[in-house]
PDB file of N, CA and C in Angstrom:
ATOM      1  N   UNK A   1      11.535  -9.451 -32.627  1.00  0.00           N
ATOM      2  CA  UNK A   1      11.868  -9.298 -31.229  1.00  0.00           C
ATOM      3  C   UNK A   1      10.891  -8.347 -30.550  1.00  0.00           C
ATOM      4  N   UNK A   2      10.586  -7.320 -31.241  1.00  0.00           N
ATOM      5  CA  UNK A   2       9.234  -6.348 -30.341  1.00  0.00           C
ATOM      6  C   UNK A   2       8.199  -6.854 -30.236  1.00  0.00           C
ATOM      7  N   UNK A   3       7.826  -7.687 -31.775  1.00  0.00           N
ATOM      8  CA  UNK A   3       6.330  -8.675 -31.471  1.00  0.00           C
ATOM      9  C   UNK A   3       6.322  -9.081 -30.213  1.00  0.00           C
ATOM     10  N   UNK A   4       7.772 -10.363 -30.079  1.00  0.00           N
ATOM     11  CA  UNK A   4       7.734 -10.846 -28.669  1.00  0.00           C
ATOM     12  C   UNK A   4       7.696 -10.076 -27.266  1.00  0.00           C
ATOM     13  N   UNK A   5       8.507  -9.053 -27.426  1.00  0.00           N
ATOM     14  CA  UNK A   5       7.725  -8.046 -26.079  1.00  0.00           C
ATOM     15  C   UNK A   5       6.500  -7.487 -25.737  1.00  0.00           C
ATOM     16  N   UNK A   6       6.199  -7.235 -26.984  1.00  0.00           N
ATOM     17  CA  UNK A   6       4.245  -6.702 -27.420  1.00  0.00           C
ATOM     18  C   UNK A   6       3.636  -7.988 -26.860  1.00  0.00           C
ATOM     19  N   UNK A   7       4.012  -8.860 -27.463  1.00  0.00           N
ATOM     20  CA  UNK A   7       2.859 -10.504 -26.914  1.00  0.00           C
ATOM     21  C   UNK A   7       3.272 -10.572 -25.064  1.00  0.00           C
ATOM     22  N   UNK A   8       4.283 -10.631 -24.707  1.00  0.00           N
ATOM     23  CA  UNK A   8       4.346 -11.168 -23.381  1.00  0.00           C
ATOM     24  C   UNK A   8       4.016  -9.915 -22.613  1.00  0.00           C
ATOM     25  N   UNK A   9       4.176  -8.424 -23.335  1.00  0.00           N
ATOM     26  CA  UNK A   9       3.728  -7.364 -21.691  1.00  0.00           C
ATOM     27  C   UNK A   9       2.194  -7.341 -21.968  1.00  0.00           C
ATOM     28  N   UNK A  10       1.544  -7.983 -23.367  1.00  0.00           N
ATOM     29  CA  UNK A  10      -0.171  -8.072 -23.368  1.00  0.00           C
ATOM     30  C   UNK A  10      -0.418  -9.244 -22.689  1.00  0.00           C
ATOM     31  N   UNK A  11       0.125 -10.244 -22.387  1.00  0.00           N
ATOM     32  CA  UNK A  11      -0.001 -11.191 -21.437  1.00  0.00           C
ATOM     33  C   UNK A  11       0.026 -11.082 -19.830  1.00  0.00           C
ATOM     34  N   UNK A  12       0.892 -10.059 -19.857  1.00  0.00           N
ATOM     35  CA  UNK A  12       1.198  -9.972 -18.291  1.00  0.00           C
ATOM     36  C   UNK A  12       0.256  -8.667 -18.222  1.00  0.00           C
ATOM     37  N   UNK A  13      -0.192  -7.536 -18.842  1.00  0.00           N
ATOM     38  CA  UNK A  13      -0.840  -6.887 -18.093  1.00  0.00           C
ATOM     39  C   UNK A  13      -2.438  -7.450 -18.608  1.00  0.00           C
ATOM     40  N   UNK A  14      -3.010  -7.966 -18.944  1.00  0.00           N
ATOM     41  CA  UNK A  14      -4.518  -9.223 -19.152  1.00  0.00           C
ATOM     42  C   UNK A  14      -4.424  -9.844 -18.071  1.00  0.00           C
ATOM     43  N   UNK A  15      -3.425 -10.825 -17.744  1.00  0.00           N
ATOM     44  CA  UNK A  15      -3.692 -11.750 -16.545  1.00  0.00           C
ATOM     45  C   UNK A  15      -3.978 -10.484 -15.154  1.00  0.00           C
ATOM     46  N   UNK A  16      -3.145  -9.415 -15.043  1.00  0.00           N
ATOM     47  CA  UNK A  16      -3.312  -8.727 -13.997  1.00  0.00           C
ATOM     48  C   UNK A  16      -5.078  -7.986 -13.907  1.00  0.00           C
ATOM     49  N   UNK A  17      -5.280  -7.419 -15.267  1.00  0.00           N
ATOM     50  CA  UNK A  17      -6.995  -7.177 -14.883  1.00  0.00           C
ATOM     51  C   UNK A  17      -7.772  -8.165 -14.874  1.00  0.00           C
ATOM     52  N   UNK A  18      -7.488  -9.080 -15.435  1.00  0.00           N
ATOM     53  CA  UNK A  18      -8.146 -10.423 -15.238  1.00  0.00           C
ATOM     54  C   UNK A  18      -8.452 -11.087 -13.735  1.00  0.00           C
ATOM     55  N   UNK A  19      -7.435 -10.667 -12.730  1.00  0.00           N
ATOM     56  CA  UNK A  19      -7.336 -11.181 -11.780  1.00  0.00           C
ATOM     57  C   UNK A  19      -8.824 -10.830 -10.329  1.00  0.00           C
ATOM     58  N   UNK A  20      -9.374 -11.425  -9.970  1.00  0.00           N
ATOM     59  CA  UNK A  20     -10.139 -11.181  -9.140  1.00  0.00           C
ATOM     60  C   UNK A  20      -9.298 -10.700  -8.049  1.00  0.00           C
ATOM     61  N   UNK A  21     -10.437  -9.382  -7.194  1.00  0.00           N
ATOM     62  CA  UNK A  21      -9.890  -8.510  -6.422  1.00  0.00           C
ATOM     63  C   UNK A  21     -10.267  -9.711  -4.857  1.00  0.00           C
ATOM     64  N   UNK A  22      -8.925  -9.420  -4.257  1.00  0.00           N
ATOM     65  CA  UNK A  22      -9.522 -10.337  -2.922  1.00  0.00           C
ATOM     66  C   UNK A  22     -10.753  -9.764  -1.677  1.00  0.00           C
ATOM     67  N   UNK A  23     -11.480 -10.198  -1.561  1.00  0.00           N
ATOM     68  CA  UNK A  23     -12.511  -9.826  -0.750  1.00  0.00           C
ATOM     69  C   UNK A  23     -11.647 -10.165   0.650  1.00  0.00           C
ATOM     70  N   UNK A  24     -12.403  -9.428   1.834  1.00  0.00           N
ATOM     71  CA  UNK A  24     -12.325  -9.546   3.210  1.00  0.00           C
ATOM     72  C   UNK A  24     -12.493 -11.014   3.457  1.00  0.00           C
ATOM     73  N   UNK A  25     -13.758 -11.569   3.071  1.00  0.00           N
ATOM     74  CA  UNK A  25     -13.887 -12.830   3.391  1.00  0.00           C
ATOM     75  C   UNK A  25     -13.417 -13.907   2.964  1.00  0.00           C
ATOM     76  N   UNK A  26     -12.574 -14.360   1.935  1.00  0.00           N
ATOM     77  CA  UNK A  26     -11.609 -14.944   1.779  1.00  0.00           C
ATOM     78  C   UNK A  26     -10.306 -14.771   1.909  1.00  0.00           C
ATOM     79  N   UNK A  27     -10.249 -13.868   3.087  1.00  0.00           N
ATOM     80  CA  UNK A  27      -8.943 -14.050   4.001  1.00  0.00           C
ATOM     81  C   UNK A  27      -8.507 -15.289   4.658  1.00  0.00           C
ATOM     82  N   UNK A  28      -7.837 -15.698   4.970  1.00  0.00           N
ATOM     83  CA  UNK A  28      -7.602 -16.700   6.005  1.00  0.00           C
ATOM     84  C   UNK A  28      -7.554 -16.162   7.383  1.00  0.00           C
ATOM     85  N   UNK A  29      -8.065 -17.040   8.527  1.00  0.00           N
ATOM     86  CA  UNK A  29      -8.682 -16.157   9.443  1.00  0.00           C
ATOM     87  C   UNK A  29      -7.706 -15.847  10.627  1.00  0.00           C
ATOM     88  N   UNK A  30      -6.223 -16.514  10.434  1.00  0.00           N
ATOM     89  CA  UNK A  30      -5.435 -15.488  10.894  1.00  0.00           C
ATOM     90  C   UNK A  30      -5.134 -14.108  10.617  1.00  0.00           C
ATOM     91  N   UNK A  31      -5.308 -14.036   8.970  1.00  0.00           N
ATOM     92  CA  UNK A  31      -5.148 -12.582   8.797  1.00  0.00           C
ATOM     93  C   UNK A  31      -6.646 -11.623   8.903  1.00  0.00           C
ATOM     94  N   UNK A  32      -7.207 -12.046   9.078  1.00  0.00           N
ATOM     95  CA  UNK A  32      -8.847 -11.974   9.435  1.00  0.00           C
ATOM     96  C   UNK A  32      -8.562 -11.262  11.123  1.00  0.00           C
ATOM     97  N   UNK A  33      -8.175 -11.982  11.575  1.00  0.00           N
ATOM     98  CA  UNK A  33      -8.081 -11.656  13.117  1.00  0.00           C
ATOM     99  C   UNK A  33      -6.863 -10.739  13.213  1.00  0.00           C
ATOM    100  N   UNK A  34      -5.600 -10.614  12.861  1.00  0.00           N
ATOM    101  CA  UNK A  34      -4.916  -9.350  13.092  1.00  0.00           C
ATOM    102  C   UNK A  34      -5.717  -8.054  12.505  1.00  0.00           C
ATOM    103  N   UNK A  35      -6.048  -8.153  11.060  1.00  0.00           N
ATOM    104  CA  UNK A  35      -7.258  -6.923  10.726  1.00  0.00           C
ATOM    105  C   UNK A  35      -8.233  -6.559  11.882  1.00  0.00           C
ATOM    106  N   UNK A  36      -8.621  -7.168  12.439  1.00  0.00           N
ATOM    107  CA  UNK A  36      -9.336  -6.670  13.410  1.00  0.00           C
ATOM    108  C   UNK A  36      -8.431  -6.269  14.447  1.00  0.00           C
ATOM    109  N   UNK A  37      -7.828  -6.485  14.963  1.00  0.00           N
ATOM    110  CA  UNK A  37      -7.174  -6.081  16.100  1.00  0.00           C
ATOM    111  C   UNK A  37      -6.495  -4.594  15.392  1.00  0.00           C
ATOM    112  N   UNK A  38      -5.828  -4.259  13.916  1.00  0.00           N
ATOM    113  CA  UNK A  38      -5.549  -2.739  13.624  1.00  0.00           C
ATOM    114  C   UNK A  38      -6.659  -2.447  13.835  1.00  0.00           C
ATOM    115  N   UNK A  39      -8.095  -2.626  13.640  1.00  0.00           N
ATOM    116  CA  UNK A  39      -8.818  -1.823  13.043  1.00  0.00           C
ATOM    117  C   UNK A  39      -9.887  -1.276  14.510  1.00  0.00           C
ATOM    118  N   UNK A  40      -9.189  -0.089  14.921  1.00  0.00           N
ATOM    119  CA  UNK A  40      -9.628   0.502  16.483  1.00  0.00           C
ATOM    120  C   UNK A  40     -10.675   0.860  16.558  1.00  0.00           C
ATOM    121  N   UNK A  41     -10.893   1.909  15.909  1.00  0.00           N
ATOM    122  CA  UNK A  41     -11.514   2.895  15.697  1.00  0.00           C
ATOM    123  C   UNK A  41     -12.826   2.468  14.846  1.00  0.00           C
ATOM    124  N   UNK A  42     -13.978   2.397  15.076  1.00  0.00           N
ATOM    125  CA  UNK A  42     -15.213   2.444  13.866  1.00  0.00           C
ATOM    126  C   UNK A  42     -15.104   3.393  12.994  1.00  0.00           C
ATOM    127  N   UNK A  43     -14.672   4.025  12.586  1.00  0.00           N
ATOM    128  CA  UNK A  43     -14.390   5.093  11.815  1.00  0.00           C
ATOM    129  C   UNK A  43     -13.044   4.176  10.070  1.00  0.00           C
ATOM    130  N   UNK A  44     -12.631   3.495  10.791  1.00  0.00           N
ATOM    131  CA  UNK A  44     -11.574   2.966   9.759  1.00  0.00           C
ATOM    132  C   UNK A  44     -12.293   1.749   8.827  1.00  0.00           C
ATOM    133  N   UNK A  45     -11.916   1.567   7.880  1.00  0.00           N
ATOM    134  CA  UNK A  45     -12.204   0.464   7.185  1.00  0.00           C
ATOM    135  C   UNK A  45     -11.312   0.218   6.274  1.00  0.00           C
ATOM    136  N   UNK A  46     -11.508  -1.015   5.422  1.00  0.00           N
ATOM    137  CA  UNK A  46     -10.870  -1.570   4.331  1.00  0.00           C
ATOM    138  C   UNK A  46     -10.762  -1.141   3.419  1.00  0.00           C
ATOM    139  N   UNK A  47      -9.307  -0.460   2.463  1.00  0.00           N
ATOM    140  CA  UNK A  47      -9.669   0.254   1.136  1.00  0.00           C
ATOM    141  C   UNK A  47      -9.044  -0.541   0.493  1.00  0.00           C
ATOM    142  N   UNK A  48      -8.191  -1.448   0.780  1.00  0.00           N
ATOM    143  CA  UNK A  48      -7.852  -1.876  -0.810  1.00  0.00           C
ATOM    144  C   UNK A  48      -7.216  -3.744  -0.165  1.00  0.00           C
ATOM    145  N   UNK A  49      -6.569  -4.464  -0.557  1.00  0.00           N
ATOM    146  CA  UNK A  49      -6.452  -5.657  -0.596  1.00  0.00           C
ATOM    147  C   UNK A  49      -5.508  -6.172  -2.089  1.00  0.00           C
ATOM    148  N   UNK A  50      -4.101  -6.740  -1.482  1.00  0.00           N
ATOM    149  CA  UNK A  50      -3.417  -6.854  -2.720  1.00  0.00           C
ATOM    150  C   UNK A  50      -3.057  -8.365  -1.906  1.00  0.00           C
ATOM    151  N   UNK A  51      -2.046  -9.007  -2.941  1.00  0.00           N
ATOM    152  CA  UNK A  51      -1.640  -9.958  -2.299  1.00  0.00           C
ATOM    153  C   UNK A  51       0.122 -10.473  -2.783  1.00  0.00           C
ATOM    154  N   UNK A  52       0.981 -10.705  -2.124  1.00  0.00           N
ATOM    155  CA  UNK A  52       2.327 -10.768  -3.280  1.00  0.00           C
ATOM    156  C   UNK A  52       2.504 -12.359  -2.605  1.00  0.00           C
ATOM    157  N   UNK A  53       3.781 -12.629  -3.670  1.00  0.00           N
ATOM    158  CA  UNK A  53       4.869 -13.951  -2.592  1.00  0.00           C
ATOM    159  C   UNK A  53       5.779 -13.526  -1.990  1.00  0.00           C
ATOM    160  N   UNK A  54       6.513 -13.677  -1.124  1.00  0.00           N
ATOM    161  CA  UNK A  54       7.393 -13.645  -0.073  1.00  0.00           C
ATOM    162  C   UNK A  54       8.187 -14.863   0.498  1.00  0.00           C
ATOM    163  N   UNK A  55       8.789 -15.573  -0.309  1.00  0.00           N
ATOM    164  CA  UNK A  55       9.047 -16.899  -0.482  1.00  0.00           C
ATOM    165  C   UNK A  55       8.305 -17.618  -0.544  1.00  0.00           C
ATOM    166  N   UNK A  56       8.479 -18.431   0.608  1.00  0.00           N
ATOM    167  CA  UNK A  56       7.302 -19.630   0.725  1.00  0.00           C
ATOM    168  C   UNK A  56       5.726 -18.941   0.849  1.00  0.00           C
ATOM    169  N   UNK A  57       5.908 -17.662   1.239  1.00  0.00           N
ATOM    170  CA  UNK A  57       4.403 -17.372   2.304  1.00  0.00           C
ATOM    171  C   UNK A  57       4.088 -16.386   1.530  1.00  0.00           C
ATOM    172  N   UNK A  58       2.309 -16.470   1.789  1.00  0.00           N
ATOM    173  CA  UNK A  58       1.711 -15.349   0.840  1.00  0.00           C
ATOM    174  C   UNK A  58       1.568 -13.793   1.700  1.00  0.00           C
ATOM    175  N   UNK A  59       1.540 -12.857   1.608  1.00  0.00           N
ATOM    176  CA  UNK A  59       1.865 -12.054   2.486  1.00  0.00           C
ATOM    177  C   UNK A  59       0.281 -11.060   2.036  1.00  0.00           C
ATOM    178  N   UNK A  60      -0.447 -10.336   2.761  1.00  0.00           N
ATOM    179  CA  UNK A  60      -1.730  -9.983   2.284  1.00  0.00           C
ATOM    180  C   UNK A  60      -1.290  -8.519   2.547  1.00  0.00           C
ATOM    181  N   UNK A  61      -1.246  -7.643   1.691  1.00  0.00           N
ATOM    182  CA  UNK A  61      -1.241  -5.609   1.714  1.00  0.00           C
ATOM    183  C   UNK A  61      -2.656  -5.232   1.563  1.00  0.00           C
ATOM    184  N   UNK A  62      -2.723  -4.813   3.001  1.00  0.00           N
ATOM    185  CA  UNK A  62      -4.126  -3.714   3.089  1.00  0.00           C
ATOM    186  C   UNK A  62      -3.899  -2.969   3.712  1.00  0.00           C
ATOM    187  N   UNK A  63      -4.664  -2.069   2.802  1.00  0.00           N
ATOM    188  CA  UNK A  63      -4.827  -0.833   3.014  1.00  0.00           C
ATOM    189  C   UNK A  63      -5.751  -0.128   3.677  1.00  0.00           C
ATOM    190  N   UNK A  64      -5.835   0.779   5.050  1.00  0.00           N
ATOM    191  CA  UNK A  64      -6.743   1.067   5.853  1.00  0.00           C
ATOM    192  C   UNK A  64      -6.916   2.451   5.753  1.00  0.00           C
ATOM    193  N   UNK A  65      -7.870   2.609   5.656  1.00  0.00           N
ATOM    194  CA  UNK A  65      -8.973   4.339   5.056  1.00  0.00           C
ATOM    195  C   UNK A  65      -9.333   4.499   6.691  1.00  0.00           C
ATOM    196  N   UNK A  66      -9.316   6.275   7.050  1.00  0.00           N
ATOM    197  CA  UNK A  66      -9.856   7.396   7.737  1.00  0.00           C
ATOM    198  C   UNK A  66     -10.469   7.956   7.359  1.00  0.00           C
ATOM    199  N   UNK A  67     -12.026   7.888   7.535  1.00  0.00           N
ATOM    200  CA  UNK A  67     -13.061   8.991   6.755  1.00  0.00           C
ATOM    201  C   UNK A  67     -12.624   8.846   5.223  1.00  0.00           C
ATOM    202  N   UNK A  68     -12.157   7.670   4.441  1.00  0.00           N
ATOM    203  CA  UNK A  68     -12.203   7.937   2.928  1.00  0.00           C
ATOM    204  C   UNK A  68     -10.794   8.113   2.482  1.00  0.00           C
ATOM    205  N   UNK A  69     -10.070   8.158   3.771  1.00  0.00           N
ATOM    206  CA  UNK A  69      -8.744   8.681   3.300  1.00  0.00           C
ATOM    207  C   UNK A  69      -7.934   7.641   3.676  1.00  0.00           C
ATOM    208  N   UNK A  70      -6.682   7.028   2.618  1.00  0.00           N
ATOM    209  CA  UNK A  70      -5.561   6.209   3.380  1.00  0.00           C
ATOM    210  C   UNK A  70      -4.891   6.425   4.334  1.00  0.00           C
ATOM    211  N   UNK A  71      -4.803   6.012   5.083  1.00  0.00           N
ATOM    212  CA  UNK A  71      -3.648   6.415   6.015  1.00  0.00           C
ATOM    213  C   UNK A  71      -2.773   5.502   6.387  1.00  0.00           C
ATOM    214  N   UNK A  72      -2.958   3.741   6.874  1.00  0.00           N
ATOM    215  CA  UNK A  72      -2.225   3.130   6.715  1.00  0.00           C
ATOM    216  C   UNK A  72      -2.219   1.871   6.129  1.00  0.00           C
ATOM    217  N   UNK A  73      -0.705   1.386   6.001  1.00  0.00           N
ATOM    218  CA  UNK A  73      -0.667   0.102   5.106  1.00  0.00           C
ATOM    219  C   UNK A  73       0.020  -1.205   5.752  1.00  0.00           C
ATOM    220  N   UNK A  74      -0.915  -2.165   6.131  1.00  0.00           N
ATOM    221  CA  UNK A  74      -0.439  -3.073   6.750  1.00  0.00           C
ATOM    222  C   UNK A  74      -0.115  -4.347   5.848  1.00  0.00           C
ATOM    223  N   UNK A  75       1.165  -5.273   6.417  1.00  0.00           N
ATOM    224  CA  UNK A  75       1.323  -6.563   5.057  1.00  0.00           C
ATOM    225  C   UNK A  75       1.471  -7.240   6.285  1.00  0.00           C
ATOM    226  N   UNK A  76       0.003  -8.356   5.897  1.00  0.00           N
ATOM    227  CA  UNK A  76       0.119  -9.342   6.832  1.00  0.00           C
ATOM    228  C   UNK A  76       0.403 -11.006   6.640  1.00  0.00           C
ATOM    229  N   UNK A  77       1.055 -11.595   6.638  1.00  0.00           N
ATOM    230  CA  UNK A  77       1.445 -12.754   6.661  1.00  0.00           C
ATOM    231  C   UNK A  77       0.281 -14.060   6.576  1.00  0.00           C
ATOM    232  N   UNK A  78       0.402 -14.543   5.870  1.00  0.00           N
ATOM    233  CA  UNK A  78      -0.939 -15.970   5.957  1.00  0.00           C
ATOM    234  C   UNK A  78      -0.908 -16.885   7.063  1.00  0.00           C
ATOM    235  N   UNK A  79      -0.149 -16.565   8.214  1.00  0.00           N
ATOM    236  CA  UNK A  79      -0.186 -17.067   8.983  1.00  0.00           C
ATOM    237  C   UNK A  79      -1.011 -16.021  10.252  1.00  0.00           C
ATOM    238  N   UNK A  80      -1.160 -14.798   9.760  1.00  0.00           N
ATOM    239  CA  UNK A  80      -1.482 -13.975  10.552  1.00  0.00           C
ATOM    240  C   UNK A  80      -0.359 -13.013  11.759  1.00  0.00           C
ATOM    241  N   UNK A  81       0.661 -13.334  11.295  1.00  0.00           N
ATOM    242  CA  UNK A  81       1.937 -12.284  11.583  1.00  0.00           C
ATOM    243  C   UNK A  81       1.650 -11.098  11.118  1.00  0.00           C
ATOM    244  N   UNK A  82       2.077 -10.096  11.746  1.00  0.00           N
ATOM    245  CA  UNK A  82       1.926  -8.566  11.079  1.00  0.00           C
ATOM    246  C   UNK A  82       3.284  -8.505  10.511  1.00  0.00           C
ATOM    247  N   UNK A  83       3.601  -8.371   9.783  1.00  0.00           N
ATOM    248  CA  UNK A  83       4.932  -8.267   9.093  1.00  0.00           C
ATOM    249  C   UNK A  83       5.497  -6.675   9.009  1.00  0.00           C
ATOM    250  N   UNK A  84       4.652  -6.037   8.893  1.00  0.00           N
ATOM    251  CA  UNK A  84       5.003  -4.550   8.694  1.00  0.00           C
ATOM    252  C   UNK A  84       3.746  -3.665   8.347  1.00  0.00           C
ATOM    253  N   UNK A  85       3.812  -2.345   9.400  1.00  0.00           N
ATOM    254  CA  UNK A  85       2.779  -1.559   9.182  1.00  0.00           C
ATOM    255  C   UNK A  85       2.984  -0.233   9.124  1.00  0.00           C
ATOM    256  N   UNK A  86       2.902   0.485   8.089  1.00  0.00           N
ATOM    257  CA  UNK A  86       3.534   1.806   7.599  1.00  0.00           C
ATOM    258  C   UNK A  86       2.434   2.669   7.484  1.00  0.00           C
ATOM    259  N   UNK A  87       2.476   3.921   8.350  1.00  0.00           N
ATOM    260  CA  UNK A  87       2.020   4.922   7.601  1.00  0.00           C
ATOM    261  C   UNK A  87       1.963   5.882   6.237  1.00  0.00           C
ATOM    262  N   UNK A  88       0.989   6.253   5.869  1.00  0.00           N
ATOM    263  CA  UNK A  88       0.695   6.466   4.200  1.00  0.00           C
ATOM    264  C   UNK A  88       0.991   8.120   4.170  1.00  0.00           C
ATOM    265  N   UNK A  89       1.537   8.616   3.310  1.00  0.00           N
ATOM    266  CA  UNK A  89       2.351   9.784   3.312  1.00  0.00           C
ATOM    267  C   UNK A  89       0.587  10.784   2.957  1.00  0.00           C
ATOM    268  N   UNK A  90       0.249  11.749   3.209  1.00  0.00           N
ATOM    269  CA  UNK A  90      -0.680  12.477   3.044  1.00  0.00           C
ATOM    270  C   UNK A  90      -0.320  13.124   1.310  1.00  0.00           C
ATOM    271  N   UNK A  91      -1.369  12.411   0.550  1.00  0.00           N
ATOM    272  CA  UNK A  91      -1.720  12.522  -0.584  1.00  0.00           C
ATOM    273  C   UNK A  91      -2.189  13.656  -0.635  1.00  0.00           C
ATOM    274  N   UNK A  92      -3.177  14.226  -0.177  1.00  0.00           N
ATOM    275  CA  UNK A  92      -4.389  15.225  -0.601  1.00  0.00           C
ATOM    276  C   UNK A  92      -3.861  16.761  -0.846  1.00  0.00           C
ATOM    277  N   UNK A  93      -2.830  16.776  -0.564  1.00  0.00           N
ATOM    278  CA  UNK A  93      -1.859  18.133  -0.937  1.00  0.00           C
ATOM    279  C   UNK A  93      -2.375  19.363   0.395  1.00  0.00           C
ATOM    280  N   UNK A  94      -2.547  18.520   1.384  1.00  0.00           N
ATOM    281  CA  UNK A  94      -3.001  19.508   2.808  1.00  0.00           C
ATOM    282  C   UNK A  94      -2.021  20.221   2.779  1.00  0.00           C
ATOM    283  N   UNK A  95      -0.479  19.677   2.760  1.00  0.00           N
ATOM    284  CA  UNK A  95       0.836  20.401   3.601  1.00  0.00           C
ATOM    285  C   UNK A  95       1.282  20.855   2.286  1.00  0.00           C
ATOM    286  N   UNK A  96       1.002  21.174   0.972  1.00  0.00           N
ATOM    287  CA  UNK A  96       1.958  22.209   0.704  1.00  0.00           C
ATOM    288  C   UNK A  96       1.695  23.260   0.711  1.00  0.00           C
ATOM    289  N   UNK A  97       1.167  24.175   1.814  1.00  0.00           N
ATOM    290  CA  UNK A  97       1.172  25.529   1.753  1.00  0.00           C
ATOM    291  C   UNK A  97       2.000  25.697   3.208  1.00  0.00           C
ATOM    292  N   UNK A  98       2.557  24.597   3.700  1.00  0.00           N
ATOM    293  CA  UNK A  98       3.627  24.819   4.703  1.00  0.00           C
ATOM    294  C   UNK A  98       4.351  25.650   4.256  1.00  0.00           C
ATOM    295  N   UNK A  99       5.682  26.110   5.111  1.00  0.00           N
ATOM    296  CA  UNK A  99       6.974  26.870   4.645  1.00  0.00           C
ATOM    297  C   UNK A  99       8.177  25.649   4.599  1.00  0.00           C
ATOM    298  N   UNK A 100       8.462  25.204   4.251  1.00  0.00           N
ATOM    299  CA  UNK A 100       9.942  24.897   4.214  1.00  0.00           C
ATOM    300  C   UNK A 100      10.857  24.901   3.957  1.00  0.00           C
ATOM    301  N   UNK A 101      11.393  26.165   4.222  1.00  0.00           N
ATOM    302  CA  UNK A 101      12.539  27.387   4.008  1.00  0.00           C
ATOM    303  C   UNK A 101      13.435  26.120   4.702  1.00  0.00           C
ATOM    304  N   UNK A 102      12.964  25.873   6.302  1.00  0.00           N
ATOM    305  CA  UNK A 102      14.031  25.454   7.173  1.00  0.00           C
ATOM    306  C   UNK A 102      14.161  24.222   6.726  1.00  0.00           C
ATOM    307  N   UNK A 103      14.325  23.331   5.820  1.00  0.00           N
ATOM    308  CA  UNK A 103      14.402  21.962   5.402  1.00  0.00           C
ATOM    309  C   UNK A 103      15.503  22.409   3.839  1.00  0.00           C
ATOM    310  N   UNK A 104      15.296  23.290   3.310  1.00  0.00           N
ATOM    311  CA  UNK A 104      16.442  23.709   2.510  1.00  0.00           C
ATOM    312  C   UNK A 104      17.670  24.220   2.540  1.00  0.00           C
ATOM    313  N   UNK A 105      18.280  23.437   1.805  1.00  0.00           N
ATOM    314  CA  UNK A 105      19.932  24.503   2.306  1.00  0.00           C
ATOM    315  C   UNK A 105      19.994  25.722   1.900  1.00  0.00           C
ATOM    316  N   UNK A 106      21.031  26.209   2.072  1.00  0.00           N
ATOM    317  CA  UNK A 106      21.469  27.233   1.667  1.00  0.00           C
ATOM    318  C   UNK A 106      21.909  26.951   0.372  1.00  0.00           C
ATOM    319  N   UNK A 107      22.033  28.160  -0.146  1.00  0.00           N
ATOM    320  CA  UNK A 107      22.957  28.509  -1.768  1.00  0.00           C
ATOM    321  C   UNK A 107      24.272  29.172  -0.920  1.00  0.00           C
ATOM    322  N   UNK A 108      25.241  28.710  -1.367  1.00  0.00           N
ATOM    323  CA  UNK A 108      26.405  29.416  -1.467  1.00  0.00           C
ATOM    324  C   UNK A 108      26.806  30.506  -1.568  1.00  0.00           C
ATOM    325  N   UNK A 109      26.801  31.455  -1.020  1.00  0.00           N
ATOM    326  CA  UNK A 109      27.035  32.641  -1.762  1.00  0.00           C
ATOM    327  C   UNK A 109      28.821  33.274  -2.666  1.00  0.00           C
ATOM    328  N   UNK A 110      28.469  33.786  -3.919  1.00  0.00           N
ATOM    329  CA  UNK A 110      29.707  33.825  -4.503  1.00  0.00           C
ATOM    330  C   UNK A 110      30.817  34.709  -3.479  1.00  0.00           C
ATOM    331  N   UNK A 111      31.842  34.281  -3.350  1.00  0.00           N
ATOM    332  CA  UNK A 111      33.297  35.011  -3.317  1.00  0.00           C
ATOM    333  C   UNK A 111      33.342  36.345  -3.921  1.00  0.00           C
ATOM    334  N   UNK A 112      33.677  37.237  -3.653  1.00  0.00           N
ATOM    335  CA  UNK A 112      34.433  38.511  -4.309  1.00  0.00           C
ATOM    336  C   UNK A 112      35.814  38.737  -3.772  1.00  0.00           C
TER     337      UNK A 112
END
């Protein structure tokens, strides 16, 4: 029974590096044309390119870089629908030398 888990998760993670990364240009050019319309600023570009199913429809996740940095993540539809576009939580560890005393509760203090 582990053989068989050993054989099928070496199957499933092979096919995944195996897989060619999608280029810009074999987008379909609805989603070709909403990418351009996020992309404002000359300063932004393309960092990454995934692709899932979503029932019937293939849905395209890219990822858009600031100076090198993610910032947001758009999943666009093969029809060229924007389906959803989320900002990317700041990785680079800028904000933890914030305070956030005021985002914590309190402790209880004991009874006497």
């Amino acid at each position: 029974m582990r053989w068989l888990c050993l054989v099928c998760a070496t199957v499933l993670i092979s096919v995944r590096l195996l897989a060619d990364p999608t280029s810009l240009d074999s987008l379909p050019a609805p989603v070709q044309t909403t990418l351009k319309a996020l992309l404002k600023d000359p300063k932004e570009t393309v960092a990454g390119v995934e692709t899932y199913q979503w029932g019937p429809a293939v849905v395209y996740k890219i990822t858009i870089a600031l100076e090198g940095h993610p910032y947001l993540e758009a999943h666009i539809g093969d029809t060229g629908r924007l389906v959803r576009c989320d900002p990317i939580e700041n990785a680079t560890g800028e904000d933890q030398g914030r305070d956030d005393d005021d985002q914590a509760s309190p402790s209880p203090s004991p009874r006497i």
